[in-house]
C-alpha atoms as a PDB file:
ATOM      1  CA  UNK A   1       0.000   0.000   0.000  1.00  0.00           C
ATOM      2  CA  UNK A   2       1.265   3.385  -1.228  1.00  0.00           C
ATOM      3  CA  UNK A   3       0.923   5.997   1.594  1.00  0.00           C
ATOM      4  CA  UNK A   4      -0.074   8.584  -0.709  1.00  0.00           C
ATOM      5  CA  UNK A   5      -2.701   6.541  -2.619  1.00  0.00           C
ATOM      6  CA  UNK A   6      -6.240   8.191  -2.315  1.00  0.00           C
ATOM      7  CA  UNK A   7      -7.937   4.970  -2.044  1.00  0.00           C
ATOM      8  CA  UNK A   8      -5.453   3.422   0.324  1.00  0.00           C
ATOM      9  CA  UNK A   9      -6.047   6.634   2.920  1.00  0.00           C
ATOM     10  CA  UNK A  10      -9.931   6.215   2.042  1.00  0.00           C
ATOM     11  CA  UNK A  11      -9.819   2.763   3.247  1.00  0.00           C
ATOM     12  CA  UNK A  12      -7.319   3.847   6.070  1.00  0.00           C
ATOM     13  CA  UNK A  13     -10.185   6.919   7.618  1.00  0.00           C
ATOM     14  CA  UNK A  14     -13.020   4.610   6.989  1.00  0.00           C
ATOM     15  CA  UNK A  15     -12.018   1.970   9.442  1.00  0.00           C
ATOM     16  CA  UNK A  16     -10.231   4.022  12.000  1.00  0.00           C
ATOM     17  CA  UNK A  17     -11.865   5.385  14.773  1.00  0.00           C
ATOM     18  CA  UNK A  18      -9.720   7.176  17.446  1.00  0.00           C
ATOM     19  CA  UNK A  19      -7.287   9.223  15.942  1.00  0.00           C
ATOM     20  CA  UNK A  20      -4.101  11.007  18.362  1.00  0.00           C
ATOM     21  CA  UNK A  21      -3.117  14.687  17.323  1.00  0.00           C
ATOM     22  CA  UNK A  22       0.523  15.055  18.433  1.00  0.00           C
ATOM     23  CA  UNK A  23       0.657  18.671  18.579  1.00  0.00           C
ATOM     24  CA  UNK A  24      -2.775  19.698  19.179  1.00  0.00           C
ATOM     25  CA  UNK A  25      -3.488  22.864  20.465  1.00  0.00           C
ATOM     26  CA  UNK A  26      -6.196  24.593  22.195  1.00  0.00           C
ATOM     27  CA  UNK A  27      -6.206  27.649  20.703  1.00  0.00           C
ATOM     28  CA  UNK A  28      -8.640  27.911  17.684  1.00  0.00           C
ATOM     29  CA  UNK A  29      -6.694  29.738  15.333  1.00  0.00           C
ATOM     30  CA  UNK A  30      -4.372  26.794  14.985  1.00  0.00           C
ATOM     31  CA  UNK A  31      -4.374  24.533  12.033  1.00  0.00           C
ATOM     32  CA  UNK A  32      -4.207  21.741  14.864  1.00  0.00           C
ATOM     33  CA  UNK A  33      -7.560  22.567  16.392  1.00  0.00           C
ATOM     34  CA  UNK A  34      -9.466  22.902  13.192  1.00  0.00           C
ATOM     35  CA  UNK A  35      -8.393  19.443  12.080  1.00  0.00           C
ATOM     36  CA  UNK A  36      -9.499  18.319  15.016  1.00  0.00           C
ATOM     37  CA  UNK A  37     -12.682  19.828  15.320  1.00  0.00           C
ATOM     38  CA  UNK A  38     -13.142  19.155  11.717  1.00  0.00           C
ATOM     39  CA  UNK A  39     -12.332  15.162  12.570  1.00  0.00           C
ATOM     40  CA  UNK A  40     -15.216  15.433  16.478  1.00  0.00           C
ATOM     41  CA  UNK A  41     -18.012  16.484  13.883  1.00  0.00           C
ATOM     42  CA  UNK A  42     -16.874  13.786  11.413  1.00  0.00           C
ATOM     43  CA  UNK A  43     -17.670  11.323  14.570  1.00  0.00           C
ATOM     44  CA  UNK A  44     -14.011  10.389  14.784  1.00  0.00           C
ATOM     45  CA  UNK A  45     -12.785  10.016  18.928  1.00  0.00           C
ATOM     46  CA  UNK A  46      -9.774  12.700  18.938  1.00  0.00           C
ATOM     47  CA  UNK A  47      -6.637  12.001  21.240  1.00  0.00           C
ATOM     48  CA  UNK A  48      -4.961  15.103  21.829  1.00  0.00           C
ATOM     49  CA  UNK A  49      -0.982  14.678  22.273  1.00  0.00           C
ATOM     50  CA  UNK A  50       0.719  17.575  23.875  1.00  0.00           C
ATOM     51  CA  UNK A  51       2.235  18.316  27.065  1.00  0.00           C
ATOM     52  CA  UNK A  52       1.558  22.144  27.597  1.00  0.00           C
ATOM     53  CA  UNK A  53      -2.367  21.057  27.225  1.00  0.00           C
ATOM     54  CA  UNK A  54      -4.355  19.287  29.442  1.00  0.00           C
ATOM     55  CA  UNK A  55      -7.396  19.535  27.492  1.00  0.00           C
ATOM     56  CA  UNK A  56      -8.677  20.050  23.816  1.00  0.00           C
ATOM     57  CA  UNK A  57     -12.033  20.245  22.666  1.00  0.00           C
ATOM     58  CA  UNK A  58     -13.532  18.170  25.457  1.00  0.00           C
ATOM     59  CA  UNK A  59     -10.632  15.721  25.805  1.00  0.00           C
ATOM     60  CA  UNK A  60      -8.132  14.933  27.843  1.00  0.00           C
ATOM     61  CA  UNK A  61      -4.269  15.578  26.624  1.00  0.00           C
ATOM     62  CA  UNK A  62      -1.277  13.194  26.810  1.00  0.00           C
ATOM     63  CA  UNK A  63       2.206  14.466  27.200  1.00  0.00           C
ATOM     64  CA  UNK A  64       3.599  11.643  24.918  1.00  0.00           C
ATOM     65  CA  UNK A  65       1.733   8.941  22.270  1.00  0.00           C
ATOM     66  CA  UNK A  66       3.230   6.222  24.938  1.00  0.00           C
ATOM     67  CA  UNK A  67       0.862   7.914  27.616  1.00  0.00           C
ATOM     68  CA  UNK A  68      -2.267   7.182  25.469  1.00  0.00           C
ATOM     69  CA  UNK A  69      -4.177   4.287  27.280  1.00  0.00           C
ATOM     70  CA  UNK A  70      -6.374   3.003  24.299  1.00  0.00           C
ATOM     71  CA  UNK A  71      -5.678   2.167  21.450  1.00  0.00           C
ATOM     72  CA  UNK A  72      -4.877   4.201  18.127  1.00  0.00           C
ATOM     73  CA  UNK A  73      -5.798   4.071  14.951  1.00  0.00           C
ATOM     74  CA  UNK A  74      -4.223   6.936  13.069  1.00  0.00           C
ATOM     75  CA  UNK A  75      -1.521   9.374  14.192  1.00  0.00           C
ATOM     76  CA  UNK A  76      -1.947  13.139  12.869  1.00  0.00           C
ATOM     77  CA  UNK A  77       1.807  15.240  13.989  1.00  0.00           C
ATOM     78  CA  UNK A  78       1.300  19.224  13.725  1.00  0.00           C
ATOM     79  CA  UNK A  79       5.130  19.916  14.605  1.00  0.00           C
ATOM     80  CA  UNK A  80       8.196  21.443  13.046  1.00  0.00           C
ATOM     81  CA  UNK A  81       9.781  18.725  10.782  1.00  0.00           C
ATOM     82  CA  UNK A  82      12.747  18.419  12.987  1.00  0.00           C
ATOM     83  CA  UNK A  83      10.647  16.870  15.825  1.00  0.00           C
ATOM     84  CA  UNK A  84       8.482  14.744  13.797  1.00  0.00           C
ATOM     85  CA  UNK A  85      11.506  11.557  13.576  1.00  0.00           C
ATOM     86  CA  UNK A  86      11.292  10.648  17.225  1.00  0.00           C
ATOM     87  CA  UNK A  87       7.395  11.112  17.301  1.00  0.00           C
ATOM     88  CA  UNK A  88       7.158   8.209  13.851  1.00  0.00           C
ATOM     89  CA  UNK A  89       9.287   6.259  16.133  1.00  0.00           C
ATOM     90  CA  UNK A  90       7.291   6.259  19.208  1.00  0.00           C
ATOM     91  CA  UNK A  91       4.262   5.399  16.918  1.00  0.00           C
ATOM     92  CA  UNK A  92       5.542   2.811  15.689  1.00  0.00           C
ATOM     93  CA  UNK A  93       6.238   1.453  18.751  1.00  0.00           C
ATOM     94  CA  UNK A  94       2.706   1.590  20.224  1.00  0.00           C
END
């Protein structure tokens, strides 16, 4: 599966339900906090991952992915490119 394939991400968002946001923020003019919102009225369950929060948009925040006590489907990163390597690898790993 290509990870820039259209139908491959279709697939990928129609079976996933609970989707982290490393990065979120709580302040609306944020790209963060509009994709999330966006994703709450799209009846997705929204995991916000960021430790200066402690809660987004009705939900609790983790400091790190590895705090996250359920399970998650899909992992959405809003941070500068030279923090995203040790974020993939800590997703990988849960």
């Amino acid at each position: 599966m290509r990870v820039n394939d259209p139908e491959a991400i279709r697939r990928i968002l129609q079976q996933a339900r609970t989707i982290a946001i490393v990065g979120l923020s709580s302040k609306p003019t944020r790209p963060s906090h509009g994709v999330a919102q966006y994703l709450q009225s799209e009846g997705y369950r929204i995991v916000p991952v960021n430790p200066n929060e402690a809660n987004v948009l009705g939900e609790r925040a983790y400091a790190r992915l590895s705090d996250v006590p359920e399970r998650v489907d899909v992992v959405t990163i809003f941070r500068r490119s030279e923090a995203v390597l040790p974020i993939v690898e800590e997703a990988i790993r849960i």
